[in-house]
N, C-alpha and C. Protein backbone atom coordinates (compact mmCIF):
# COMPACT_ATOMS: atom_id res chain seq x y z
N UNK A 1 -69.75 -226.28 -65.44
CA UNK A 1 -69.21 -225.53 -66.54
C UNK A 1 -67.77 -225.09 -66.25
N UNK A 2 -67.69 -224.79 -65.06
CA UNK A 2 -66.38 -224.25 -64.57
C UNK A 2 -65.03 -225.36 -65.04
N UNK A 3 -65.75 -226.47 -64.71
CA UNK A 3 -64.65 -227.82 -64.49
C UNK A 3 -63.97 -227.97 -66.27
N UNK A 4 -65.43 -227.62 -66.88
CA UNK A 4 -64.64 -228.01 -68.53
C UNK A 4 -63.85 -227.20 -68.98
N UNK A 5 -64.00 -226.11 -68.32
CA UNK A 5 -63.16 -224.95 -68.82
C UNK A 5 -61.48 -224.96 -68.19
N UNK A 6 -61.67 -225.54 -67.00
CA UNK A 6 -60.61 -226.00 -66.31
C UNK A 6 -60.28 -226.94 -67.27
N UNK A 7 -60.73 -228.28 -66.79
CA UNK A 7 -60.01 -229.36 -67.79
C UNK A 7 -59.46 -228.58 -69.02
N UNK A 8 -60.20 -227.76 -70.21
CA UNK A 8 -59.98 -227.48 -71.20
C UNK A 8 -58.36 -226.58 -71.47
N UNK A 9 -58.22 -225.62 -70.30
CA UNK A 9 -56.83 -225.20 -70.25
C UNK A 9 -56.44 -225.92 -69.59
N UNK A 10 -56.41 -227.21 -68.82
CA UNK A 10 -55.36 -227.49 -68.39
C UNK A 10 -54.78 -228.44 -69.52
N UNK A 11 -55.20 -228.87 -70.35
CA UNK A 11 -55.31 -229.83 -72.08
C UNK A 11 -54.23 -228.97 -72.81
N UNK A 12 -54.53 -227.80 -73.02
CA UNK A 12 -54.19 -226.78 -73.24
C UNK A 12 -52.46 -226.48 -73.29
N UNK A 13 -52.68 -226.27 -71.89
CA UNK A 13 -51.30 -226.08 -71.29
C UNK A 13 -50.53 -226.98 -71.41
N UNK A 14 -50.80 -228.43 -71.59
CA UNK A 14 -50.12 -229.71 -71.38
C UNK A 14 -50.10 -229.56 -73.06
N UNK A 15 -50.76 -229.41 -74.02
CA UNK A 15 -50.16 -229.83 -75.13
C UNK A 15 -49.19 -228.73 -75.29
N UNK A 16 -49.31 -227.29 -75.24
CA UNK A 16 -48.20 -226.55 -75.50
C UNK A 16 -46.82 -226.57 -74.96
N UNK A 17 -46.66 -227.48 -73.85
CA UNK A 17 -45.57 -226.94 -72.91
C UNK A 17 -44.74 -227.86 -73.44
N UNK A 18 -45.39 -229.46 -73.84
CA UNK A 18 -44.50 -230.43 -74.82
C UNK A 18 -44.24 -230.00 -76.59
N UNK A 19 -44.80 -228.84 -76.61
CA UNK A 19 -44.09 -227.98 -78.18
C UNK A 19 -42.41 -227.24 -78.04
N UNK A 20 -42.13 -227.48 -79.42
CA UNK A 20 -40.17 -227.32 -79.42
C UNK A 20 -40.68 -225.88 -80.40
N UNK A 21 -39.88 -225.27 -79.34
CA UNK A 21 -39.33 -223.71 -80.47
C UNK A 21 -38.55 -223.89 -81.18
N UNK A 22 -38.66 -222.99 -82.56
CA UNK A 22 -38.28 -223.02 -83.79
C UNK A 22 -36.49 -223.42 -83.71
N UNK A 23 -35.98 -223.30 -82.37
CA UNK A 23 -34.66 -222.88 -82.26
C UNK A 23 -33.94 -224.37 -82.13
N UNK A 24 -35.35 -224.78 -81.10
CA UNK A 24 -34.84 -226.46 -80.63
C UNK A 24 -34.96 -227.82 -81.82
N UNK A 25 -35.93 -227.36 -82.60
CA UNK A 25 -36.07 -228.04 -83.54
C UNK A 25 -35.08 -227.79 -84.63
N UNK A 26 -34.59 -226.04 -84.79
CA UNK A 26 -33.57 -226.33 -86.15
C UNK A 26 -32.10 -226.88 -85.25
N UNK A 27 -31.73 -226.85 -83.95
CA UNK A 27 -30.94 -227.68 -83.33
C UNK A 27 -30.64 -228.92 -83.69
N UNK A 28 -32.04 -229.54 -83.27
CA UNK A 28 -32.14 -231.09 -83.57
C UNK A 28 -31.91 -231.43 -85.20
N UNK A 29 -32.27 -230.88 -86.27
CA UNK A 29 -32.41 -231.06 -87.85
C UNK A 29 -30.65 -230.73 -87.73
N UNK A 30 -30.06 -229.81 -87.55
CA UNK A 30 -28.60 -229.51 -87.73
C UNK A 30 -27.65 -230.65 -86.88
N UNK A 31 -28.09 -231.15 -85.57
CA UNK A 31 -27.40 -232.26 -85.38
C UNK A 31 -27.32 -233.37 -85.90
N UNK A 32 -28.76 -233.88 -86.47
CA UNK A 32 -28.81 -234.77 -86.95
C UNK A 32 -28.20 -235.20 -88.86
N UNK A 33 -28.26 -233.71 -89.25
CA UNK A 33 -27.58 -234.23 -90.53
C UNK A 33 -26.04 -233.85 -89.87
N UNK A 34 -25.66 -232.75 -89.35
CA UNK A 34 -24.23 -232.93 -89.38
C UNK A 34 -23.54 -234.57 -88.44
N UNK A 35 -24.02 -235.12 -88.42
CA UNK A 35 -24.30 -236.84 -87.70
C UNK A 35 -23.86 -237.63 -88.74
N UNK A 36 -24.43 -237.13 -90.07
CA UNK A 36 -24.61 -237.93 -91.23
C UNK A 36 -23.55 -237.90 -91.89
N UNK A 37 -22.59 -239.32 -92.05
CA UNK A 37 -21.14 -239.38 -92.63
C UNK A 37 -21.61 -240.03 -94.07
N UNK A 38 -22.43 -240.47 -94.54
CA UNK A 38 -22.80 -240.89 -96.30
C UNK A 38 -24.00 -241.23 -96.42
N UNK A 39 -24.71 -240.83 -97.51
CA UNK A 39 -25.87 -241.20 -97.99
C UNK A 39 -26.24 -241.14 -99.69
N UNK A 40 -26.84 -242.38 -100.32
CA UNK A 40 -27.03 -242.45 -100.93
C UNK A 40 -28.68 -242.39 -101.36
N UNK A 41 -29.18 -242.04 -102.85
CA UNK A 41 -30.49 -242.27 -102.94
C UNK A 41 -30.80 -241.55 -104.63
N UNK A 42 -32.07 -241.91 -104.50
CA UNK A 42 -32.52 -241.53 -105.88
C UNK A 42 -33.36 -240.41 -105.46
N UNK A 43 -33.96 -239.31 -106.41
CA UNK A 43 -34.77 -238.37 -106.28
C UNK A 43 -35.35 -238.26 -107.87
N UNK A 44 -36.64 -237.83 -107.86
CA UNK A 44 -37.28 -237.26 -108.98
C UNK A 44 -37.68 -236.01 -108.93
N UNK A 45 -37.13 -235.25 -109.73
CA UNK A 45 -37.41 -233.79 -109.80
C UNK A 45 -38.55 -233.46 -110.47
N UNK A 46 -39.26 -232.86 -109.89
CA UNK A 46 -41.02 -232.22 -110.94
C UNK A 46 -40.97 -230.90 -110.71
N UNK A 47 -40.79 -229.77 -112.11
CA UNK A 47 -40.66 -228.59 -112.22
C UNK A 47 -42.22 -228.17 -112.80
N UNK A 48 -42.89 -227.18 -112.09
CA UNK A 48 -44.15 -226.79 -112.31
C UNK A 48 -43.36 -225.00 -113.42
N UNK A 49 -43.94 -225.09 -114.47
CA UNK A 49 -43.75 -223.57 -114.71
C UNK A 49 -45.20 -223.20 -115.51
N UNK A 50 -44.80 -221.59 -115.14
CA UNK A 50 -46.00 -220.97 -115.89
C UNK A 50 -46.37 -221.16 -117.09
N UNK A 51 -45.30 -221.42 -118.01
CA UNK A 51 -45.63 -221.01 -119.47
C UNK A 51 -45.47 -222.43 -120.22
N UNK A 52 -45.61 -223.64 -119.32
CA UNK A 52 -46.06 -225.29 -119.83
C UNK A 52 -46.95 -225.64 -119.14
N UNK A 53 -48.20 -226.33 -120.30
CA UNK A 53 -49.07 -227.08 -119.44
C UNK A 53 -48.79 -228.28 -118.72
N UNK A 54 -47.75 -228.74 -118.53
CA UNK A 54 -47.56 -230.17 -118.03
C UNK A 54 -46.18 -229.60 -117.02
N UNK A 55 -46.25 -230.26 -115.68
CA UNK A 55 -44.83 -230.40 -115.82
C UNK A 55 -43.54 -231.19 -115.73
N UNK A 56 -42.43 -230.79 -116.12
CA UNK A 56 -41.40 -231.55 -116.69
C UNK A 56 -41.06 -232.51 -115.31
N UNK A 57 -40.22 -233.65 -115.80
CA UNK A 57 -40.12 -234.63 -114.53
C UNK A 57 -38.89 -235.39 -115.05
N UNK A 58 -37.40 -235.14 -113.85
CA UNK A 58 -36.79 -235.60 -114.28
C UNK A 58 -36.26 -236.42 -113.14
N UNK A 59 -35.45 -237.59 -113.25
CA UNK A 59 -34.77 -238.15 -112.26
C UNK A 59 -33.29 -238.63 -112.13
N UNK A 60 -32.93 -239.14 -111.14
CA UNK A 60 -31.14 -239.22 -110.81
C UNK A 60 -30.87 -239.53 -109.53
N UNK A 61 -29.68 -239.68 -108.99
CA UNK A 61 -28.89 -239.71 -107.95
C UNK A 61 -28.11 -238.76 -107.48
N UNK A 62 -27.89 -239.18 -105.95
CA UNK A 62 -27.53 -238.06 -105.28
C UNK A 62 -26.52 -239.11 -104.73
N UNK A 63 -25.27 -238.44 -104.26
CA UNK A 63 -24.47 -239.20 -102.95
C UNK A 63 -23.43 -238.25 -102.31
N UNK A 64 -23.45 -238.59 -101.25
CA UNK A 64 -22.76 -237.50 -100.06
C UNK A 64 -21.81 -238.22 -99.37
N UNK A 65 -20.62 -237.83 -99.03
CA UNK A 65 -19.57 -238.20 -98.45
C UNK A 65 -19.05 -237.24 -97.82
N UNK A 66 -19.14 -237.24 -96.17
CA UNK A 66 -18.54 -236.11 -95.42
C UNK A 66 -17.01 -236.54 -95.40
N UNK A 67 -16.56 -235.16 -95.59
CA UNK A 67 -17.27 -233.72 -94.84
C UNK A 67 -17.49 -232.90 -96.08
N UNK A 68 -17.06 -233.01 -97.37
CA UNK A 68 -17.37 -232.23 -98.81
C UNK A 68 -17.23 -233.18 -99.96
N UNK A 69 -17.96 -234.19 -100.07
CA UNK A 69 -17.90 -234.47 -101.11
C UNK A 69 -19.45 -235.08 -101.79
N UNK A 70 -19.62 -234.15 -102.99
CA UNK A 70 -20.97 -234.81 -103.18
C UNK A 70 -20.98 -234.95 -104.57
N UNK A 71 -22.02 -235.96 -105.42
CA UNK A 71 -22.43 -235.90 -106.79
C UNK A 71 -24.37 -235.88 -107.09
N UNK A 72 -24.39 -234.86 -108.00
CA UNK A 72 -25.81 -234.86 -108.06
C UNK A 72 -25.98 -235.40 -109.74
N UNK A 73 -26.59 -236.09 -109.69
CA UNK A 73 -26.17 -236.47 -111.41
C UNK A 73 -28.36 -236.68 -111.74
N UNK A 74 -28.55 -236.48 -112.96
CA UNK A 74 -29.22 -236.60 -113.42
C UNK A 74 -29.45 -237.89 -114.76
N UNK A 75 -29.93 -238.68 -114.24
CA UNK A 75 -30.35 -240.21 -115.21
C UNK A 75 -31.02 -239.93 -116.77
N UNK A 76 -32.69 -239.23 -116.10
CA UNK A 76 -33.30 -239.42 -117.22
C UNK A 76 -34.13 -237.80 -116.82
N UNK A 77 -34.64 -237.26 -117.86
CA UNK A 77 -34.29 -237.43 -119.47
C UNK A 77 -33.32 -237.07 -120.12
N UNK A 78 -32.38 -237.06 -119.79
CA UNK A 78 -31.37 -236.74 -119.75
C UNK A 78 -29.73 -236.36 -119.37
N UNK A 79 -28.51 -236.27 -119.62
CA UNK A 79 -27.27 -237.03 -118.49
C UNK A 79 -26.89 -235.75 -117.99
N UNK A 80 -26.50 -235.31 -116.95
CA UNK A 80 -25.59 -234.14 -116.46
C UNK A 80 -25.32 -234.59 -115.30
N UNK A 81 -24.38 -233.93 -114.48
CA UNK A 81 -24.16 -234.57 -113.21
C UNK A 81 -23.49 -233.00 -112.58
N UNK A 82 -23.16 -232.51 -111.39
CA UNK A 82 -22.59 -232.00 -110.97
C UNK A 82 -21.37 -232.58 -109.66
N UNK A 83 -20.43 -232.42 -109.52
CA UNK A 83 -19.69 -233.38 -108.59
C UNK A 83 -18.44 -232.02 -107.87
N UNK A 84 -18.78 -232.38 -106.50
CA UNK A 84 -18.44 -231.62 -105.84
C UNK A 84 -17.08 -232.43 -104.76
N UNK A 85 -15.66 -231.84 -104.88
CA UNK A 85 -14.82 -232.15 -104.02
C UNK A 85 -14.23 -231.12 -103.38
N UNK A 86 -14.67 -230.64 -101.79
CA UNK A 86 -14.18 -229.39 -101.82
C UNK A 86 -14.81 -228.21 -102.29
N UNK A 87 -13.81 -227.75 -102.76
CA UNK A 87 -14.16 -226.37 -103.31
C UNK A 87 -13.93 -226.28 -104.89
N UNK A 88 -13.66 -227.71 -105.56
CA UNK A 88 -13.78 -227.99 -106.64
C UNK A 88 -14.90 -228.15 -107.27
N UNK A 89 -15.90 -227.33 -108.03
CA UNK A 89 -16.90 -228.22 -108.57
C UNK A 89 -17.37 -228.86 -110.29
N UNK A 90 -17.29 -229.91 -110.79
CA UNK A 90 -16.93 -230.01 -111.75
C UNK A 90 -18.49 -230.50 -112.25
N UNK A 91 -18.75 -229.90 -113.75
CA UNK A 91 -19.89 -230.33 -113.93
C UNK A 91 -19.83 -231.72 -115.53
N UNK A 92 -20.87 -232.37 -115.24
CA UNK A 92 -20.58 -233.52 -116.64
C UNK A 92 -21.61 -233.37 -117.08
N UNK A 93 -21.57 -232.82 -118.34
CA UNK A 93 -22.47 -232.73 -119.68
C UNK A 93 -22.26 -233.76 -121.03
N UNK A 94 -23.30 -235.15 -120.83
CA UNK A 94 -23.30 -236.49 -122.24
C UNK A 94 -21.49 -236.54 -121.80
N UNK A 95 -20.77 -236.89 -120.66
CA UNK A 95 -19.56 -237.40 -120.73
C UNK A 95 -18.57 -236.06 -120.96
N UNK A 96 -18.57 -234.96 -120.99
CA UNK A 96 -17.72 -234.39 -120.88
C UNK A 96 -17.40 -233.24 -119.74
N UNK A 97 -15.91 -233.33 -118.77
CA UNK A 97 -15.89 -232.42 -118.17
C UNK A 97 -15.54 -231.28 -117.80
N UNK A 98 -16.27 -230.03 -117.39
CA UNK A 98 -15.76 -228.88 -117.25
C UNK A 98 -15.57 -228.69 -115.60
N UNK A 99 -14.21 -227.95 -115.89
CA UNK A 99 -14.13 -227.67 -113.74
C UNK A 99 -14.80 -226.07 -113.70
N UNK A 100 -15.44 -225.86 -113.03
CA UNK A 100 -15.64 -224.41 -113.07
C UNK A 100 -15.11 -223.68 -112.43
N UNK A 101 -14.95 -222.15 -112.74
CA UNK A 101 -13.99 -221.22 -112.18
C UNK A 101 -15.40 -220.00 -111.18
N UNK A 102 -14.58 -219.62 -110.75
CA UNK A 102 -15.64 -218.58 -109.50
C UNK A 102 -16.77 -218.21 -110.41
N UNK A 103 -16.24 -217.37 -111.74
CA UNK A 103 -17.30 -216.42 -112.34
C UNK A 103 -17.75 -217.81 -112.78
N UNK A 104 -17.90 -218.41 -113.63
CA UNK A 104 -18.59 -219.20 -114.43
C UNK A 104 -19.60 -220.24 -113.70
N UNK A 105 -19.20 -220.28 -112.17
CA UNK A 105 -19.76 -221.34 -111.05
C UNK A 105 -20.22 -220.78 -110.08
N UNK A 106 -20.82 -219.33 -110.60
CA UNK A 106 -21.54 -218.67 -109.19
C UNK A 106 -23.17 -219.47 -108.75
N UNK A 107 -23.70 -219.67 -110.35
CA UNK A 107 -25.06 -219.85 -110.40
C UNK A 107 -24.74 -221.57 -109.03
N UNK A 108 -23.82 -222.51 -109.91
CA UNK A 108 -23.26 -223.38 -109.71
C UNK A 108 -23.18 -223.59 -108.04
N UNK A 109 -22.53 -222.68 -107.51
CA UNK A 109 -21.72 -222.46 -106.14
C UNK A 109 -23.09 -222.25 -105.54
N UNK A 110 -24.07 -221.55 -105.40
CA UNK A 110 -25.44 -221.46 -104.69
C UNK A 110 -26.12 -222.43 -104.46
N UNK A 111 -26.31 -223.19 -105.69
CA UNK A 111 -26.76 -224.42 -105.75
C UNK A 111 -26.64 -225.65 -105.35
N UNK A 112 -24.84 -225.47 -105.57
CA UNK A 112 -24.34 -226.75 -104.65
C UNK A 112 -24.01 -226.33 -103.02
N UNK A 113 -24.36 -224.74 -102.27
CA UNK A 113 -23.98 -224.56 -100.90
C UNK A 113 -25.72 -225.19 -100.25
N UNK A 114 -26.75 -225.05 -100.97
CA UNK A 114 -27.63 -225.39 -100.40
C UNK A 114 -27.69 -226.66 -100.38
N UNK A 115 -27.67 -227.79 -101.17
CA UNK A 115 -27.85 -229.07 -101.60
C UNK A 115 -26.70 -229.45 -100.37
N UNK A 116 -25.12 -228.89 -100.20
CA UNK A 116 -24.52 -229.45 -99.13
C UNK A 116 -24.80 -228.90 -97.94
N UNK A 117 -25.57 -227.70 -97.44
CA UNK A 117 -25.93 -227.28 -96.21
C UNK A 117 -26.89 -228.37 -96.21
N UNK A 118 -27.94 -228.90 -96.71
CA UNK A 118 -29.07 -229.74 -96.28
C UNK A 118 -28.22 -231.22 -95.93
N UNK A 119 -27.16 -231.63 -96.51
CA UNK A 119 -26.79 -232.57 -96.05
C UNK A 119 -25.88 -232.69 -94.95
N UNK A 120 -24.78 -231.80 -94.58
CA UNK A 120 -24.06 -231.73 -93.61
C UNK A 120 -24.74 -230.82 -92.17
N UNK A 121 -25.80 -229.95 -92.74
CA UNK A 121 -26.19 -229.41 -91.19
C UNK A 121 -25.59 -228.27 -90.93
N UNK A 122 -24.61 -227.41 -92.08
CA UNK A 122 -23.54 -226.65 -91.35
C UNK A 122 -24.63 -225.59 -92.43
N UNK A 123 -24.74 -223.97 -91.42
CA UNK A 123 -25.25 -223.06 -92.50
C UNK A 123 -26.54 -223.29 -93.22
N UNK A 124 -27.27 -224.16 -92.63
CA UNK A 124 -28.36 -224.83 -93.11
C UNK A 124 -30.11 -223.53 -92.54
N UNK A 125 -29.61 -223.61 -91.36
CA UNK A 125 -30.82 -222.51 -91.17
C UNK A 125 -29.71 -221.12 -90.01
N UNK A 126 -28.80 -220.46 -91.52
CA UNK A 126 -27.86 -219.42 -91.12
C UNK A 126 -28.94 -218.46 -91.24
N UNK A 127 -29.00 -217.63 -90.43
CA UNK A 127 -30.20 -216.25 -90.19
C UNK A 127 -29.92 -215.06 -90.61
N UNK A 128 -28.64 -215.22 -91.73
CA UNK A 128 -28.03 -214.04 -91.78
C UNK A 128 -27.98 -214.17 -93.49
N UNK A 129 -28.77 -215.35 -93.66
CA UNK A 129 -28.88 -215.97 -95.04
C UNK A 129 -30.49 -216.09 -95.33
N UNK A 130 -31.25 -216.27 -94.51
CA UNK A 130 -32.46 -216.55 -94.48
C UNK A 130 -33.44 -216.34 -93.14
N UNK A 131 -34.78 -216.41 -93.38
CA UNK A 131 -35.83 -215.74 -92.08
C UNK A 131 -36.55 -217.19 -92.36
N UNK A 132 -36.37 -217.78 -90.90
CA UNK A 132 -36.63 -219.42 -90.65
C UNK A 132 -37.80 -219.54 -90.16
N UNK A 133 -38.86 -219.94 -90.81
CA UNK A 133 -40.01 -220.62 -90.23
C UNK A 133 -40.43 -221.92 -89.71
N UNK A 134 -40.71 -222.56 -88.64
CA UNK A 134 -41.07 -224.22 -88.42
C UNK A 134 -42.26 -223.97 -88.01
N UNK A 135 -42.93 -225.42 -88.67
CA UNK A 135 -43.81 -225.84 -88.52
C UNK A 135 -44.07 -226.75 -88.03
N UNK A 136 -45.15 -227.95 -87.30
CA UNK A 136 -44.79 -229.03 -87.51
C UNK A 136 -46.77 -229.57 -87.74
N UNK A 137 -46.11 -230.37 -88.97
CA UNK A 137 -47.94 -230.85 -89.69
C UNK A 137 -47.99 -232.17 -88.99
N UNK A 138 -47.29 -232.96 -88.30
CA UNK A 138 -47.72 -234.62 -87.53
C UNK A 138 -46.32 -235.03 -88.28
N UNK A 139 -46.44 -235.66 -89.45
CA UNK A 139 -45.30 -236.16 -90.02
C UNK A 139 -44.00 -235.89 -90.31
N UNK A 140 -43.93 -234.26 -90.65
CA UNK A 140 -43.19 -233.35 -90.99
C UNK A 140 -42.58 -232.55 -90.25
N UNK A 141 -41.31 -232.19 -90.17
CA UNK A 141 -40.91 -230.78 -89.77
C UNK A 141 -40.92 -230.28 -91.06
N UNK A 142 -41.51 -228.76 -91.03
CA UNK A 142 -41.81 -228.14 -92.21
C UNK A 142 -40.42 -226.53 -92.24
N UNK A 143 -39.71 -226.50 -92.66
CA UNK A 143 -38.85 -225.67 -93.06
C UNK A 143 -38.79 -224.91 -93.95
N UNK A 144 -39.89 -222.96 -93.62
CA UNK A 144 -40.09 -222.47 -95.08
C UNK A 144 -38.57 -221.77 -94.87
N UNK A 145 -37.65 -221.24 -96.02
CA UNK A 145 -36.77 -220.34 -95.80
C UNK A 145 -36.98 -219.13 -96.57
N UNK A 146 -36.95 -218.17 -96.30
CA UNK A 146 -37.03 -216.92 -97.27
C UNK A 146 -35.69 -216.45 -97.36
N UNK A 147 -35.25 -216.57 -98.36
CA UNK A 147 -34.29 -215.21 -98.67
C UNK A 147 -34.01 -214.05 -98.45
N UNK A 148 -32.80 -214.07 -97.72
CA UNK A 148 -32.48 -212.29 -97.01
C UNK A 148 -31.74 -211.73 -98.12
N UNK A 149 -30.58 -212.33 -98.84
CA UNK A 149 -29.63 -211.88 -99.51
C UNK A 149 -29.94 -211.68 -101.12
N UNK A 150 -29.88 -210.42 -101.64
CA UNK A 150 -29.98 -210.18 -103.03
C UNK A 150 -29.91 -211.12 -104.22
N UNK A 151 -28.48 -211.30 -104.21
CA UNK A 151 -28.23 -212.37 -105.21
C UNK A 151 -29.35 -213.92 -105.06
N UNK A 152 -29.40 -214.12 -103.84
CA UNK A 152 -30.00 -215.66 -103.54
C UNK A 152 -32.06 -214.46 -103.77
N UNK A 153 -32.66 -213.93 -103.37
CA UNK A 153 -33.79 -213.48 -103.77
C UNK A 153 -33.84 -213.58 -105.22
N UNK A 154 -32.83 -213.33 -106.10
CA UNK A 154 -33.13 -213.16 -107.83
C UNK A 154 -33.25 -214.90 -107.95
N UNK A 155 -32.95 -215.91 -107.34
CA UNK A 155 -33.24 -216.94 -107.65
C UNK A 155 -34.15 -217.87 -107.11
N UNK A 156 -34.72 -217.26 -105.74
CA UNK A 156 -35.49 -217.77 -104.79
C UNK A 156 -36.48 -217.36 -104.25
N UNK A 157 -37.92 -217.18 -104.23
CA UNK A 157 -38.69 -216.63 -103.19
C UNK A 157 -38.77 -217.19 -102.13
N UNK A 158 -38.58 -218.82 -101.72
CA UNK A 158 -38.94 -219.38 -100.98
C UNK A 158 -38.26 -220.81 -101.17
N UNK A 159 -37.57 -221.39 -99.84
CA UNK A 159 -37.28 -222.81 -100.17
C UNK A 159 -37.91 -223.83 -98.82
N UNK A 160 -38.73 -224.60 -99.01
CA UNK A 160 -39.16 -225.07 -97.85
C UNK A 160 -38.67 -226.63 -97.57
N UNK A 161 -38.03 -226.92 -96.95
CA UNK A 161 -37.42 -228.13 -96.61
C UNK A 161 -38.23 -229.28 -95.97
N UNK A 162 -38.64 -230.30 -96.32
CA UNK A 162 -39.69 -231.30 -95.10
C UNK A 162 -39.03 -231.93 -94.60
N UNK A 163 -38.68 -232.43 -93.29
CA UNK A 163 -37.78 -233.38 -92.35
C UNK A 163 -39.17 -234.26 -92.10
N UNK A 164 -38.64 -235.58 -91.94
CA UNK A 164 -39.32 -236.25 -91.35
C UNK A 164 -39.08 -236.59 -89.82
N UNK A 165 -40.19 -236.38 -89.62
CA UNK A 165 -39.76 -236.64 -88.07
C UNK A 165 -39.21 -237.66 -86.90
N UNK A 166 -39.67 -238.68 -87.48
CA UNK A 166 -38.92 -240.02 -86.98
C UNK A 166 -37.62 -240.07 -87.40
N UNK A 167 -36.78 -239.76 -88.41
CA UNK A 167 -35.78 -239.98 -88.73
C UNK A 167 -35.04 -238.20 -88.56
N UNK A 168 -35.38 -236.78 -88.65
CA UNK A 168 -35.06 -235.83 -88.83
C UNK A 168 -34.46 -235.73 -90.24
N UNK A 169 -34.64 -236.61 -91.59
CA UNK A 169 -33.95 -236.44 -92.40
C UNK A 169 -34.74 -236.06 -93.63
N UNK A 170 -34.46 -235.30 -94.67
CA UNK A 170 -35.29 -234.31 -95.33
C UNK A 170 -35.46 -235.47 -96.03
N UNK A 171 -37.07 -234.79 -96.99
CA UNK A 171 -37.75 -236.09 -97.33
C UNK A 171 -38.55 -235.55 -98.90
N UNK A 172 -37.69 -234.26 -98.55
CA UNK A 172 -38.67 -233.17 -99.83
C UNK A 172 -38.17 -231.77 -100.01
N UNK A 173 -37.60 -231.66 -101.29
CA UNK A 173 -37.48 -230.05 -100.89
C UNK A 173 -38.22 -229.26 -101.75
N UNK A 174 -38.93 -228.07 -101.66
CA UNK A 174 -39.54 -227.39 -102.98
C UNK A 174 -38.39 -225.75 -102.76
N UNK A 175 -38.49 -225.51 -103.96
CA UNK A 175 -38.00 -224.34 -104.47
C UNK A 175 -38.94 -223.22 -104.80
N UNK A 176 -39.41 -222.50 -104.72
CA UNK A 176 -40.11 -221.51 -105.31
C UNK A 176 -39.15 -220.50 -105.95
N UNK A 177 -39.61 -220.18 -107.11
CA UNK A 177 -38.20 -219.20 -107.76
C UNK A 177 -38.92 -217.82 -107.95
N UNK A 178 -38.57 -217.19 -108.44
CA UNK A 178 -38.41 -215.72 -107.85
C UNK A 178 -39.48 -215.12 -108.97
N UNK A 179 -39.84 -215.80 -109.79
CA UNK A 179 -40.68 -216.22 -111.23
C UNK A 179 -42.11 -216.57 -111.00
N UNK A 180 -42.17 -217.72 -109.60
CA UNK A 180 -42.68 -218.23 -109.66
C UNK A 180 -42.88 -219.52 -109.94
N UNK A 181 -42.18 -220.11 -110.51
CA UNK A 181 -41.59 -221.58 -110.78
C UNK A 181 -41.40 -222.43 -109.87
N UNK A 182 -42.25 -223.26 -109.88
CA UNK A 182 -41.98 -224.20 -108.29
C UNK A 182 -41.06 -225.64 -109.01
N UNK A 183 -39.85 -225.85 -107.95
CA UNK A 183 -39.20 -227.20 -108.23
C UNK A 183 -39.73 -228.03 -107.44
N UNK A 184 -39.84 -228.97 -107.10
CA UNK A 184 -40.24 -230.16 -105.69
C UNK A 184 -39.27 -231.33 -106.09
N UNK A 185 -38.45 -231.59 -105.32
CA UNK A 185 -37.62 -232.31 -105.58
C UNK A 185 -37.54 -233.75 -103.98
C-alpha cells in the first residue's frame, strides 16, 4: 500500500513540476504574437442576446500588418469595415468614409486597442487593465480577462481569449458584455 501511494505522488509531482505559471505562459502568447509581422483570415461572429431567440451570425475579414495597421471589415449580412493606420481610425459604412475624432472614436478606440493587443502581443495581458486567468484544457490556452477599469467594465464583464497551443495563436475570442450578451467570435 505504501508503494502506491509513493508511486502516486511521485506521478504527482512529475506532472506538476512540467506545469507553466500563468506568467510563463502569458510570456510565451505575447512573444509569439508580437513575432507576428501579417495575418490574414476570415472569422464568423455569433452574438447570443437575451432579448432574441436565435442568435445573430455575421461574417468578414480581418488583416494585420505590423506594427499598426489593421482592417476588420464585415462581408455578410451586411458591409462595414473598420481600418486602422496608426492612430488613425477610419470606419466604412455601404462605401462611405468617416475618420473618427477622439470623442466620436472612444467606443471605436477600445475596440480596436483590444483586437490590436491580441494581434501584436503589446498590452495584451496589461494587469493594470485586467485580472489574468490561465488555464490550460489539452488544446487550448484559455485566457479569461476581467476588467479592472470603469469605462472598459460598462462594456465588458469578461473577455476570454483561446490560444491554441501548437501554434500559440488565438483561435477564439468570446466577449461577455456587461448585459450579459455573449459575442464568440
Amino acid at each position: 500500500m505504501k508503494k502506491l501511494y509513493l508511486i502516486g505522488f511521485l506521478l504527482l509531482t512529475s506532472i506538476f513540476s512540467f506545469a507553466q505559471s500563468d506568467e510563463e505562459v502569458m510570456n510565451m502568447l505575447t512573444q509569439a504574437a508580437a513575432s507576428m509581422q501579417c495575418m490574414n483570415c476570415r472569422f464568423t461572429q455569433q452574438k447570443t442576446m437575451a432579448m432574441l431567440e436565435q442568435p445573430t451570425v455575421a461574417e468578414g475579414l480581418m488583416s494585420y500588418n505590423s506594427p499598426d495597421k489593421m482592417r476588420w471589415e464585415y462581408t455578410s449580412p451586411y458591409s462595414f469595415a473598420l481600418v486602422v493606420d496608426g492612430e488613425k481610425i477610419t470606419k466604412i459604412t455601404d462605401g462611405n468614409e468617416e475618420i473618427l475624432d477622439a470623442k466620436s472614436g472612444r467606443m471605436y478606440q477600445g475596440i480596436v486597442s483590444i483586437i490590436m493587443s491580441s494581434a501584436t502581443g503589446k498590452k495584451l495581458f496589461d494587469k493594470s487593465m485586467f485580472d489574468v486567468v490561465i488555464t490550460n484544457d489539452g488544446v487550448f490556452w484559455k485566457a479569461e480577462m476581467q476588467p479592472k477599469k470603469h469605462n472598459m467594465k460598462r462594456m465588458f464583464a469578461m473577455l476570454t481569449f483561446y490560444f491554441e497551443k501548437a501554434s500559440n495563436i488565438i483561435s477564439k475570442v468570446e466577449m461577455t458584455e456587461a448585459g450579459g450578451d455573449v459575442t464568440l467570435i
